[in-house]
N, C-alpha and C. Protein backbone atom coordinates (compact mmCIF):
# COMPACT_ATOMS: atom_id res chain seq x y z
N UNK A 1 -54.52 -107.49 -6.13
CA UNK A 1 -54.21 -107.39 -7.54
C UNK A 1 -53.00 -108.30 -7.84
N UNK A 2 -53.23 -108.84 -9.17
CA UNK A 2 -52.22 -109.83 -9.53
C UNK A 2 -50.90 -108.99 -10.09
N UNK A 3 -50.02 -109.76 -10.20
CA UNK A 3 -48.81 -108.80 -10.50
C UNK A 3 -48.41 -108.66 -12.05
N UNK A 4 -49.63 -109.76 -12.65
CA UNK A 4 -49.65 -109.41 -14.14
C UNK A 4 -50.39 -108.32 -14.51
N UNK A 5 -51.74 -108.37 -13.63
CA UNK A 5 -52.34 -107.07 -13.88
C UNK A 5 -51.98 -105.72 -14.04
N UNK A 6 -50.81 -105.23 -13.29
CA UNK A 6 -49.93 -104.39 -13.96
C UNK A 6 -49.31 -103.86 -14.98
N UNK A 7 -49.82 -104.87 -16.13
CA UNK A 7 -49.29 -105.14 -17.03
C UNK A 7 -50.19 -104.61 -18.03
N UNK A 8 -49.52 -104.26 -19.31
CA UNK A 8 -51.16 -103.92 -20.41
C UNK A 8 -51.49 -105.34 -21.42
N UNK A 9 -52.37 -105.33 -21.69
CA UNK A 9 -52.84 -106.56 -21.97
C UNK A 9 -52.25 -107.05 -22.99
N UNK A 10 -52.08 -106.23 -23.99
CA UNK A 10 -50.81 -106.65 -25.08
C UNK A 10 -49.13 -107.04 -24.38
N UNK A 11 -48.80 -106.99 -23.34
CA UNK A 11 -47.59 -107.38 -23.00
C UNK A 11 -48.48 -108.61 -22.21
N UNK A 12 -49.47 -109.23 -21.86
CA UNK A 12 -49.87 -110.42 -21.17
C UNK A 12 -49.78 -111.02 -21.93
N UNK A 13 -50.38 -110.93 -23.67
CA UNK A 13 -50.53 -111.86 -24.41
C UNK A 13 -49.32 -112.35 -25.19
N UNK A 14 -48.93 -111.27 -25.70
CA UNK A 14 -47.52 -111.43 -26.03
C UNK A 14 -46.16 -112.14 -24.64
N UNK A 15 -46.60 -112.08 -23.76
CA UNK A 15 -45.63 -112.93 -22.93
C UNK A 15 -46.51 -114.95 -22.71
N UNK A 16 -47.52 -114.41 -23.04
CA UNK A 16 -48.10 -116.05 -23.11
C UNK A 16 -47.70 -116.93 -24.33
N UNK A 17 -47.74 -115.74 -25.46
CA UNK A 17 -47.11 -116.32 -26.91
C UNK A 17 -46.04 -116.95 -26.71
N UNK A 18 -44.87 -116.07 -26.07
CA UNK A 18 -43.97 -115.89 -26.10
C UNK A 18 -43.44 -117.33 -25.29
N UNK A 19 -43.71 -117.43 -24.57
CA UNK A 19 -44.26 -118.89 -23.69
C UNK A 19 -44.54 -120.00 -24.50
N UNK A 20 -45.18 -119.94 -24.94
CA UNK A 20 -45.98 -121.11 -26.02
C UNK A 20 -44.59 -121.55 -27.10
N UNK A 21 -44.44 -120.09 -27.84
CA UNK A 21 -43.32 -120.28 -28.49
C UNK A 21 -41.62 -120.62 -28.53
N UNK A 22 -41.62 -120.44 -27.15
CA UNK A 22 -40.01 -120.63 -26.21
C UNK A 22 -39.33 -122.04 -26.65
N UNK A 23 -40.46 -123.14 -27.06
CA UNK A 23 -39.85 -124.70 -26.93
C UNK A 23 -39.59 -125.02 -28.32
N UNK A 24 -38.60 -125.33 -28.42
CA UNK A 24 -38.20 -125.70 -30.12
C UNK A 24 -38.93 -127.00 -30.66
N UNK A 25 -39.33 -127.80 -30.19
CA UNK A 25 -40.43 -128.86 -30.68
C UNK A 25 -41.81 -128.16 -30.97
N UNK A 26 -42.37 -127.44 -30.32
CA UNK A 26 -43.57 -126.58 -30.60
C UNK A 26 -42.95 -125.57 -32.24
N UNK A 27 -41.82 -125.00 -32.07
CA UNK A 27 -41.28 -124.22 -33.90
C UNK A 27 -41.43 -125.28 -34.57
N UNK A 28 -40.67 -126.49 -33.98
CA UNK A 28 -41.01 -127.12 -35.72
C UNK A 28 -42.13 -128.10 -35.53
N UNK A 29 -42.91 -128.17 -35.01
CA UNK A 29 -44.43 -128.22 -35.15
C UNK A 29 -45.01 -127.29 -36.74
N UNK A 30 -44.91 -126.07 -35.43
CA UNK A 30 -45.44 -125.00 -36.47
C UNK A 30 -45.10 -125.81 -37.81
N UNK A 31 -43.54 -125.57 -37.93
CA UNK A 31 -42.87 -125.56 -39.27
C UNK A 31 -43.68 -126.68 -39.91
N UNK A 32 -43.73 -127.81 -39.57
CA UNK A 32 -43.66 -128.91 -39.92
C UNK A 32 -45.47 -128.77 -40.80
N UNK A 33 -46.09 -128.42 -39.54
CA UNK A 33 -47.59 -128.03 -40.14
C UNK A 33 -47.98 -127.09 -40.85
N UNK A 34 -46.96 -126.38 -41.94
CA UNK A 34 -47.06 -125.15 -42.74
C UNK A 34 -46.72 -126.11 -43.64
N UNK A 35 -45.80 -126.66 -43.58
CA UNK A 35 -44.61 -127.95 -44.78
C UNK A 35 -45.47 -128.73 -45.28
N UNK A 36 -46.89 -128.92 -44.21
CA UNK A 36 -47.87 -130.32 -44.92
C UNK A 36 -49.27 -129.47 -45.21
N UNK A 37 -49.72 -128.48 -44.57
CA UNK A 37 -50.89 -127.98 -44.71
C UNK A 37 -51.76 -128.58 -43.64
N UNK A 38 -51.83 -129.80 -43.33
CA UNK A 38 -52.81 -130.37 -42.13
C UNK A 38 -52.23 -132.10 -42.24
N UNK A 39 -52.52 -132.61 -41.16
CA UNK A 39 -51.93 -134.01 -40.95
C UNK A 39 -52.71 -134.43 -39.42
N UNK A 40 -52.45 -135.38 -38.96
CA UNK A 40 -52.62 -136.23 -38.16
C UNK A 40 -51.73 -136.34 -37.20
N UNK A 41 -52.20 -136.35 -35.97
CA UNK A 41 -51.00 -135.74 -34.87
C UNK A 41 -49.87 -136.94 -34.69
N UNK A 42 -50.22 -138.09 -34.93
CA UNK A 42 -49.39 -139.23 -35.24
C UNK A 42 -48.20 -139.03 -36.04
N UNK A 43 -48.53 -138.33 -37.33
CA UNK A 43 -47.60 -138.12 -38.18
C UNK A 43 -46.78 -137.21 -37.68
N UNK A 44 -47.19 -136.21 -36.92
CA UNK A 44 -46.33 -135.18 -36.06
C UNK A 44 -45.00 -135.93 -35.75
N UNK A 45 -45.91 -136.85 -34.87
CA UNK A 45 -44.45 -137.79 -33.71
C UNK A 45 -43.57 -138.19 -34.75
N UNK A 46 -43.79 -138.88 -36.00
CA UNK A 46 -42.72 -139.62 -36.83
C UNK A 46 -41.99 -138.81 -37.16
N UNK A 47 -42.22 -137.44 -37.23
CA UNK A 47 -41.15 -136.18 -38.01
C UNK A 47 -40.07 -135.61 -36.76
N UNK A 48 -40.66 -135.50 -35.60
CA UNK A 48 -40.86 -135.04 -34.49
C UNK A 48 -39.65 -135.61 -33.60
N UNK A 49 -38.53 -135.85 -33.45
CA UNK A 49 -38.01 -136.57 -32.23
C UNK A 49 -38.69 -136.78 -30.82
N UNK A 50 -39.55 -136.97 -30.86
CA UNK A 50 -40.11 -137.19 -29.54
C UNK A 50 -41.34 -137.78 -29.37
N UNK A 51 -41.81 -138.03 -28.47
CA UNK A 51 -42.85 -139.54 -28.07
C UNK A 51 -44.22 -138.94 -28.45
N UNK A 52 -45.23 -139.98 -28.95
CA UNK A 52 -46.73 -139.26 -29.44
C UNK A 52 -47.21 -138.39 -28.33
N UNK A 53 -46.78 -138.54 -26.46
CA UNK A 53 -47.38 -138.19 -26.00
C UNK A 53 -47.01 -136.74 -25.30
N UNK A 54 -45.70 -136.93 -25.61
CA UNK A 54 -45.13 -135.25 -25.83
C UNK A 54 -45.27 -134.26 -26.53
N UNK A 55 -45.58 -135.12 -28.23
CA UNK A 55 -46.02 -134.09 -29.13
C UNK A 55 -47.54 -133.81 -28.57
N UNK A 56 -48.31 -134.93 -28.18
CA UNK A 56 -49.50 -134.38 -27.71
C UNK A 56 -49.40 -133.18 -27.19
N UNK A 57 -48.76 -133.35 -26.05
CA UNK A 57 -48.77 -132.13 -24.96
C UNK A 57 -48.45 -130.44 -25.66
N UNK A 58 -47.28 -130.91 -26.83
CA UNK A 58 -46.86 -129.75 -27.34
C UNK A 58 -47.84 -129.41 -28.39
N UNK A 59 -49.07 -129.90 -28.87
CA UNK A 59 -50.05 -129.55 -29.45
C UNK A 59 -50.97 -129.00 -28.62
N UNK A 60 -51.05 -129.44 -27.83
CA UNK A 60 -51.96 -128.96 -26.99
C UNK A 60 -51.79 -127.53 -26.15
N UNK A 61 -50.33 -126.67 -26.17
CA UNK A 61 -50.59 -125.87 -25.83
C UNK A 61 -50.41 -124.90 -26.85
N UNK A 62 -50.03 -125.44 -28.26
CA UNK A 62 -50.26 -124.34 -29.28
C UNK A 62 -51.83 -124.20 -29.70
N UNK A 63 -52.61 -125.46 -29.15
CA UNK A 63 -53.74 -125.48 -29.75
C UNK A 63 -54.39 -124.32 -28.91
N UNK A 64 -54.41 -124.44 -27.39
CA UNK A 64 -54.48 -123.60 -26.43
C UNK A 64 -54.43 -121.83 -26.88
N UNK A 65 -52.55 -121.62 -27.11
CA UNK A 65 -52.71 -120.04 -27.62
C UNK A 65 -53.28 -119.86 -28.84
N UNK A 66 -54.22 -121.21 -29.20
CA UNK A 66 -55.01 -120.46 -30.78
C UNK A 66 -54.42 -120.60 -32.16
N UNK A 67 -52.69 -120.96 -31.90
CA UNK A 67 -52.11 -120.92 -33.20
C UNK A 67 -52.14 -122.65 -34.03
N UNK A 68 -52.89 -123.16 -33.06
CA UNK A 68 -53.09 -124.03 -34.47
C UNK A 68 -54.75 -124.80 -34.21
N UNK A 69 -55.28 -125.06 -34.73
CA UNK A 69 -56.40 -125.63 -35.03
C UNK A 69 -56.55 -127.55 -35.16
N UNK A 70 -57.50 -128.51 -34.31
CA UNK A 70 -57.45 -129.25 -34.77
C UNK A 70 -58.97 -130.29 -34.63
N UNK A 71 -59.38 -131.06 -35.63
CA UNK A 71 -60.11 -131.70 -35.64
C UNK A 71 -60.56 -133.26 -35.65
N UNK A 72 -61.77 -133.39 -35.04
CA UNK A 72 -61.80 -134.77 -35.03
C UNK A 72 -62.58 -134.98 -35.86
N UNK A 73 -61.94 -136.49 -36.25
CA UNK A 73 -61.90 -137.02 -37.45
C UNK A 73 -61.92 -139.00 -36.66
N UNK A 74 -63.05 -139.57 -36.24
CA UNK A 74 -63.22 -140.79 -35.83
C UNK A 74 -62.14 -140.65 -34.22
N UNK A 75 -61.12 -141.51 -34.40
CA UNK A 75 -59.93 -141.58 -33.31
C UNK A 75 -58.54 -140.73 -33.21
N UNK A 76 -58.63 -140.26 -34.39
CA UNK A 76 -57.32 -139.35 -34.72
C UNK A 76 -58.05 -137.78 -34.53
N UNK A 77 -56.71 -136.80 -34.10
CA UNK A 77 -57.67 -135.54 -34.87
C UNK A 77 -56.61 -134.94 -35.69
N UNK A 78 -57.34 -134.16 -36.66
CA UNK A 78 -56.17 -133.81 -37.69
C UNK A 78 -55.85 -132.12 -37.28
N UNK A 79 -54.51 -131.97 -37.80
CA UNK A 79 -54.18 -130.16 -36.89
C UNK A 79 -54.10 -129.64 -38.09
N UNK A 80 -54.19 -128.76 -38.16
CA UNK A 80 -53.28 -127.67 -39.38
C UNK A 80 -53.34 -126.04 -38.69
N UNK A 81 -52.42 -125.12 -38.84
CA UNK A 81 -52.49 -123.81 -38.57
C UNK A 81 -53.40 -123.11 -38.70
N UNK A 82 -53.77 -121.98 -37.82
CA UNK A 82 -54.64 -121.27 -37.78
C UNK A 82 -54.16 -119.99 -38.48
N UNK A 83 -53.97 -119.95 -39.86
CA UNK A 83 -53.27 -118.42 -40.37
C UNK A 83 -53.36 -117.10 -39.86
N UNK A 84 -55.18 -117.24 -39.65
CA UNK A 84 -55.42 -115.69 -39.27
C UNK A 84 -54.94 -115.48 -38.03
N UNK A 85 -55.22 -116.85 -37.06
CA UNK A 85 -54.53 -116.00 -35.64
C UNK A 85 -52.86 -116.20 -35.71
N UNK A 86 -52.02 -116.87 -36.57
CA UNK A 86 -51.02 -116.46 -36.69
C UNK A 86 -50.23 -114.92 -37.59
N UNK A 87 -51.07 -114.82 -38.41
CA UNK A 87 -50.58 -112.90 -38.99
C UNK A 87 -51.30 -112.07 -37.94
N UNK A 88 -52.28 -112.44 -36.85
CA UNK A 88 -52.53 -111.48 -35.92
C UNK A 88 -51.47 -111.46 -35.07
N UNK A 89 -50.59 -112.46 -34.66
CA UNK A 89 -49.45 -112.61 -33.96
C UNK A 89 -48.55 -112.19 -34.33
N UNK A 90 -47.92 -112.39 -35.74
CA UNK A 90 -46.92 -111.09 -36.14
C UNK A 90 -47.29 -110.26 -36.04
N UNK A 91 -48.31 -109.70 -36.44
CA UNK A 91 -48.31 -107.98 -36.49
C UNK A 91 -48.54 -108.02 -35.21
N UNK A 92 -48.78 -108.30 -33.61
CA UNK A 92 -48.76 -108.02 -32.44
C UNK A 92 -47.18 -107.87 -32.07
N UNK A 93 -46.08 -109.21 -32.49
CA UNK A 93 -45.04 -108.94 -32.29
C UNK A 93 -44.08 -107.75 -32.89
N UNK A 94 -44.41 -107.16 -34.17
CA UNK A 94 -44.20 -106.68 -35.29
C UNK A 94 -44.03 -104.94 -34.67
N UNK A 95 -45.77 -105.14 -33.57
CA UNK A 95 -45.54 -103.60 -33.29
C UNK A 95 -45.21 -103.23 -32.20
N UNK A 96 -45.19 -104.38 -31.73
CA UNK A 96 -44.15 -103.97 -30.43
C UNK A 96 -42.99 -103.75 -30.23
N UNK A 97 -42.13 -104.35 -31.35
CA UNK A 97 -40.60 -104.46 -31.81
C UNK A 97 -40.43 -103.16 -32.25
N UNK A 98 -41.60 -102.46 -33.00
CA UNK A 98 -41.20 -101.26 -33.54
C UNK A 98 -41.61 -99.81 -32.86
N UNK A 99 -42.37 -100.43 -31.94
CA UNK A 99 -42.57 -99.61 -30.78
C UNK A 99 -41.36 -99.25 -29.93
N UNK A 100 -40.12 -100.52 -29.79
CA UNK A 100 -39.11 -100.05 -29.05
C UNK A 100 -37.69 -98.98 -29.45
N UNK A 101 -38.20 -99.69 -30.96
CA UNK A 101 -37.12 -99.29 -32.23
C UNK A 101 -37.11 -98.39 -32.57
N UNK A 102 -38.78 -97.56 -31.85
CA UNK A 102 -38.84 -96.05 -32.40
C UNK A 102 -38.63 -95.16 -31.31
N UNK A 103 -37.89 -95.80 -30.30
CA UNK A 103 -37.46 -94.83 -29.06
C UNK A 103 -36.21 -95.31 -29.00
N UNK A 104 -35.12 -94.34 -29.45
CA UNK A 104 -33.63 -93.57 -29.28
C UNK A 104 -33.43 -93.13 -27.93
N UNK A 105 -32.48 -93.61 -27.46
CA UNK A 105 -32.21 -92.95 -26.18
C UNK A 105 -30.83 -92.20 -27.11
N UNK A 106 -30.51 -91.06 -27.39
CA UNK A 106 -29.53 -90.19 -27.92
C UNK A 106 -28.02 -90.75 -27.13
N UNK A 107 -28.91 -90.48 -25.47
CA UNK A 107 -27.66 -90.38 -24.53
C UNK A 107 -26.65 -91.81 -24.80
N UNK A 108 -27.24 -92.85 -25.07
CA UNK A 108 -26.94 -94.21 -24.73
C UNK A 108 -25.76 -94.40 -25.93
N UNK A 109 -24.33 -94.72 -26.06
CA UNK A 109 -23.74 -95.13 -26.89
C UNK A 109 -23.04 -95.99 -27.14
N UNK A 110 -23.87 -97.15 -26.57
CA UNK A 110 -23.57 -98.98 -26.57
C UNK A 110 -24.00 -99.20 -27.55
């Protein structure tokens, strides 16, 4: 048995998110692709401090956890966000946060 398997499947996914989401070029991705609605991964790099083939990479693993979507279109492909699997991602993070928030340890007074 793997040592993730230990794990419940909502803390696997949420630590893969969590992963995905860790690199600040991948946030303002996101950001950047909410700011335009959909674009061309080219245009990414010009906003982007960093090389077309980095942003590649950093598309490629948001494209991976699902949170963004992209299509081809001749030689380019164009991205834009995937909404629904991003409000499935808040409310995954949403209830887990409030899952912790709703257990008081009384004793604890840090």
């Amino acid at each position: 048995m793997r040592k993730t398997e230990q794990f419940t499947l909502q803390e696997q996914e949420l630590a893969v998110l969590s992963r995905v989401l860790s690199h600040p070029a991948r946030l303002a991705i996101l950001k950047f692709l909410a700011e335009t609605e959909c674009c061309i991964s080219g245009d990414i790099s010009n906003e982007i401090p960093l090389s077309r083939t980095t942003v590649s990479q950093h598309l490629s693993e948001l494209k991976y956890a699902g949170l963004i979507k992209g299509e081809i279109e001749g030689v380019k492909v164009n991205y834009c966000l995937d909404h629904a699997k991003i409000r499935a991602v808040s409310e995954q993070f949403n209830e887990f946060f409030s899952s912790i928030l709703n257990h008081k340890n009384p004793s604890c007074n840090l």
